[in-house]
C-alpha atoms as a PDB file:
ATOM      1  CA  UNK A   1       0.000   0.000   0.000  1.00  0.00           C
ATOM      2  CA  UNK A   2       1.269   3.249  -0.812  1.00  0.00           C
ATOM      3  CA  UNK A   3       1.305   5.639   2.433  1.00  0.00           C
ATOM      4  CA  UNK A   4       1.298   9.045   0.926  1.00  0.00           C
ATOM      5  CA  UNK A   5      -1.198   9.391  -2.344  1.00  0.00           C
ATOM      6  CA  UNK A   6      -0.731  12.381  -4.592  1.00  0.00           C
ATOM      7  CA  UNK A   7      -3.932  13.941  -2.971  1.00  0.00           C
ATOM      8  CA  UNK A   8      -2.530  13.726   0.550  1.00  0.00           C
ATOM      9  CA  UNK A   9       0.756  14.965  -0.125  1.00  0.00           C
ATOM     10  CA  UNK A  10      -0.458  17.815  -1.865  1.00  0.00           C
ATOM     11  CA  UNK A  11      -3.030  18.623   1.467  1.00  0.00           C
ATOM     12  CA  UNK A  12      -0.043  17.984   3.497  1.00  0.00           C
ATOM     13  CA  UNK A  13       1.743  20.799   1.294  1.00  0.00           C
ATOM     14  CA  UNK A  14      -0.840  23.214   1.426  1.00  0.00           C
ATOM     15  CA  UNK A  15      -1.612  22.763   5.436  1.00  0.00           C
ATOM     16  CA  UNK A  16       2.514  23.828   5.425  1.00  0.00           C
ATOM     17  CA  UNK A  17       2.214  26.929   3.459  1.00  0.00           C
ATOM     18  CA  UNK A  18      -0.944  28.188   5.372  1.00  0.00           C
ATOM     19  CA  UNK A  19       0.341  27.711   8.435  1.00  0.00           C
ATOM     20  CA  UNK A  20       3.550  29.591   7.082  1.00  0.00           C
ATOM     21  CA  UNK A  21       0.880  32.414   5.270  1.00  0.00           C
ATOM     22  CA  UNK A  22      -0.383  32.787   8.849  1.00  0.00           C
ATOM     23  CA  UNK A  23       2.482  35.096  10.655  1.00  0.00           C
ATOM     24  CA  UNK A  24       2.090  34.260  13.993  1.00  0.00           C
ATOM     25  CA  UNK A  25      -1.406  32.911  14.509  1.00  0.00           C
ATOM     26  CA  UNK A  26      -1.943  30.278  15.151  1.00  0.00           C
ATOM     27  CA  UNK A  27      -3.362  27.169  12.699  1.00  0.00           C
ATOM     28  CA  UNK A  28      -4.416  24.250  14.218  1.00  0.00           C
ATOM     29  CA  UNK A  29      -5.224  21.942  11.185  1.00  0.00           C
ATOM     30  CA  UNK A  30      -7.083  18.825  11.281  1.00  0.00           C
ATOM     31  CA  UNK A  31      -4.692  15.411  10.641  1.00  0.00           C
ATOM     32  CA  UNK A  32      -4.786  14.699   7.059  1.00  0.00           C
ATOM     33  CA  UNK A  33      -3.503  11.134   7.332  1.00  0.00           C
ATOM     34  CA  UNK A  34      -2.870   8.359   9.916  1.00  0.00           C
ATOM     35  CA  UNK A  35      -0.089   6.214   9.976  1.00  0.00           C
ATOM     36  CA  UNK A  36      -0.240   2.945  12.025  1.00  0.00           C
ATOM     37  CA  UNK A  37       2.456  -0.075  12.595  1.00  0.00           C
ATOM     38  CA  UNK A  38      -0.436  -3.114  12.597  1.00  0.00           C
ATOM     39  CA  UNK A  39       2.691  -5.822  14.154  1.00  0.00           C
ATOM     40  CA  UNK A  40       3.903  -3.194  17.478  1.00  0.00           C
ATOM     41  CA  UNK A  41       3.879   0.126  18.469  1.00  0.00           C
ATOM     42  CA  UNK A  42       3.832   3.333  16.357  1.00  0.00           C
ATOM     43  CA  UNK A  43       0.752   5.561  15.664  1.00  0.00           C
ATOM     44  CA  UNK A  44       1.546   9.172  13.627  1.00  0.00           C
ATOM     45  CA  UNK A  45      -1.522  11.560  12.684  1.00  0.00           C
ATOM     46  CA  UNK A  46       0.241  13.887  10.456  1.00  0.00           C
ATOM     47  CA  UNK A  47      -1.012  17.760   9.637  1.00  0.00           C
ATOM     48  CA  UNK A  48       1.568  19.407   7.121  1.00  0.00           C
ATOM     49  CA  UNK A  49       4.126  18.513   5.506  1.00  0.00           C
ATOM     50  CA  UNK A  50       7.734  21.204   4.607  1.00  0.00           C
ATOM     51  CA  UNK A  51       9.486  21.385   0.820  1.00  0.00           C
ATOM     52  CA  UNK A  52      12.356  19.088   2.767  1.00  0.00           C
ATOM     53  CA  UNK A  53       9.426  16.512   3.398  1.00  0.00           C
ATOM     54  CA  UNK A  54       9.236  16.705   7.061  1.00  0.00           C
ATOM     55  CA  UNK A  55       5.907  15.744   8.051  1.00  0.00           C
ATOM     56  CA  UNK A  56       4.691  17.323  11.498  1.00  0.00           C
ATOM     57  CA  UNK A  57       2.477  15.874  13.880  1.00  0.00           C
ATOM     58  CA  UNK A  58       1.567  13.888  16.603  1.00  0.00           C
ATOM     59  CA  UNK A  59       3.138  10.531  16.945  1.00  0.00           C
ATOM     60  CA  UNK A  60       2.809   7.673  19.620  1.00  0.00           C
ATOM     61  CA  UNK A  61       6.329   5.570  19.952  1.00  0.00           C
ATOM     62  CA  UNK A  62       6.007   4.711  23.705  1.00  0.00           C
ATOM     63  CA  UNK A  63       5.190   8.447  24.479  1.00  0.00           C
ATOM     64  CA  UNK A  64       2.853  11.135  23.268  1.00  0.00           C
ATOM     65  CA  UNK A  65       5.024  13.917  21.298  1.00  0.00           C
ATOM     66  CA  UNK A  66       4.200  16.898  18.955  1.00  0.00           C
ATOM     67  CA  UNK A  67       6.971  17.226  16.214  1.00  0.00           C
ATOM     68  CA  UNK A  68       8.737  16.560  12.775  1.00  0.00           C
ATOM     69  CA  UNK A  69       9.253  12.910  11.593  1.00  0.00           C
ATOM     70  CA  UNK A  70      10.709  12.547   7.958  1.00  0.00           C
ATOM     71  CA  UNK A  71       8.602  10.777   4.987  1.00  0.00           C
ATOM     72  CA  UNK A  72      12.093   8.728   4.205  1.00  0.00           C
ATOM     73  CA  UNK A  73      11.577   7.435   8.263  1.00  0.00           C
ATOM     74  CA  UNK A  74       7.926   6.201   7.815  1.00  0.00           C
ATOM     75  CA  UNK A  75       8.196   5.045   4.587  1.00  0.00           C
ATOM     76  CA  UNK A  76      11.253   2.999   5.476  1.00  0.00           C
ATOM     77  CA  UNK A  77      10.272   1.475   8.652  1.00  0.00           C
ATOM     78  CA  UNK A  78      10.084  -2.321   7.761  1.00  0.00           C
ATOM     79  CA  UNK A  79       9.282  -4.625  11.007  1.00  0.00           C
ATOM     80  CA  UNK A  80       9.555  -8.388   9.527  1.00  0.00           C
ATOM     81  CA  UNK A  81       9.959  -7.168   6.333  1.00  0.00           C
ATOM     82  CA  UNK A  82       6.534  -5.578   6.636  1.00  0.00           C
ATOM     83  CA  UNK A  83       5.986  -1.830   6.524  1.00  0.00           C
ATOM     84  CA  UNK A  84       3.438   1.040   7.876  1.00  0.00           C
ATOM     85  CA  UNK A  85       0.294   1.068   7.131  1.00  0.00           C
ATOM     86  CA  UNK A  86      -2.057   3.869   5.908  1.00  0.00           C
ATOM     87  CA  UNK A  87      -5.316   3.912   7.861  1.00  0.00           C
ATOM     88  CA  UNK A  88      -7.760   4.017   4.832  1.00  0.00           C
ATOM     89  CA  UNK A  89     -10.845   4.868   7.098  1.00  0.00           C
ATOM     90  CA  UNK A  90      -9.774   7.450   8.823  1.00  0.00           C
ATOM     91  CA  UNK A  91     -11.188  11.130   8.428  1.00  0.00           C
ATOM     92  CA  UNK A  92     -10.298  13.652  11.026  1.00  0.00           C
ATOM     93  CA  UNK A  93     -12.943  14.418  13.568  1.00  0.00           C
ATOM     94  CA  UNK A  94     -10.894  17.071  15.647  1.00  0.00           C
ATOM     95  CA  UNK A  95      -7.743  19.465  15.257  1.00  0.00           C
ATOM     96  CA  UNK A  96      -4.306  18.354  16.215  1.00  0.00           C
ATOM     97  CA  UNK A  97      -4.213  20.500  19.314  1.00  0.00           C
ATOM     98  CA  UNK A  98      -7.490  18.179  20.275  1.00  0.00           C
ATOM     99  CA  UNK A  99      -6.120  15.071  19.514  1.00  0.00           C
ATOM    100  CA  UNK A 100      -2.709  15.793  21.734  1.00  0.00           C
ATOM    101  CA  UNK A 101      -4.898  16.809  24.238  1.00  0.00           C
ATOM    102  CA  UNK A 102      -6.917  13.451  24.380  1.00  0.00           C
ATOM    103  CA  UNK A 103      -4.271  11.345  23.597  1.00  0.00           C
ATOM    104  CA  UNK A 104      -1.763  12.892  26.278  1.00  0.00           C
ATOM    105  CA  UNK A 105      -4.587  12.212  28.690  1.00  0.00           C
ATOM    106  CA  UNK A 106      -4.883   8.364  28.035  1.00  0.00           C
ATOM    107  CA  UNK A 107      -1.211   7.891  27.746  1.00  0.00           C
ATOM    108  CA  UNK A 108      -2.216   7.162  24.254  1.00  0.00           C
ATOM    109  CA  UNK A 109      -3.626   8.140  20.499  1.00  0.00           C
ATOM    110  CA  UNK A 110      -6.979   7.070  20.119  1.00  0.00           C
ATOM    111  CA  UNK A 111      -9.067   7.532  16.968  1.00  0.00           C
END
């Protein structure tokens, strides 16, 4: 399965450059896409991504963090010889700021 389609990566993009458009106010987008590892642990909901294709977000590796992860890093992440997955069904419900919130609260992402 291919993680990032040509629609998401251009959301991604244009999340970036609003935020950047903004000049000091605050955007608090909505996740475009969530990434999952279905064999252990790893959970990304990612908002924007920069022209150097670092994705920012929140991600869930044994801890609840806001920041950048690069698309080479979750695209290469093999476990097994099995990689990410892209959580088809997903659709954002809340912004990002909601989802830390909630998630830093259980200890845990939970969409």
């Amino acid at each position: 399965m291919k993680l990032f389609t040509k629609p998401i990566l251009e959301k991604l993009k244009k999340n970036h450059f609003t935020t950047l458009a903004a000049k000091g106010i605050s955007v608090d987008h909505k996740p475009v896409i969530k990434i999952f590892n279905p064999y252990g642990t790893g959970t990304w909901l990612f908002t924007e991504m920069d022209p150097d294709e670092m994705l920012f977000g929140l991600a869930d590796i044994h801890c609840v963090e806001l920041g950048y992860t690069a698309r080479r890093d979750i695209e290469s992440r093999v476990f097994r010889g099995l990689g990410l997955e892209r959580d088809m069904h997903f659709v954002a419900n809340k912004t990002l700021s909601q989802y830390t919130k909630e998630s830093k609260a259980l200890g845990r992402i939970s969409v």
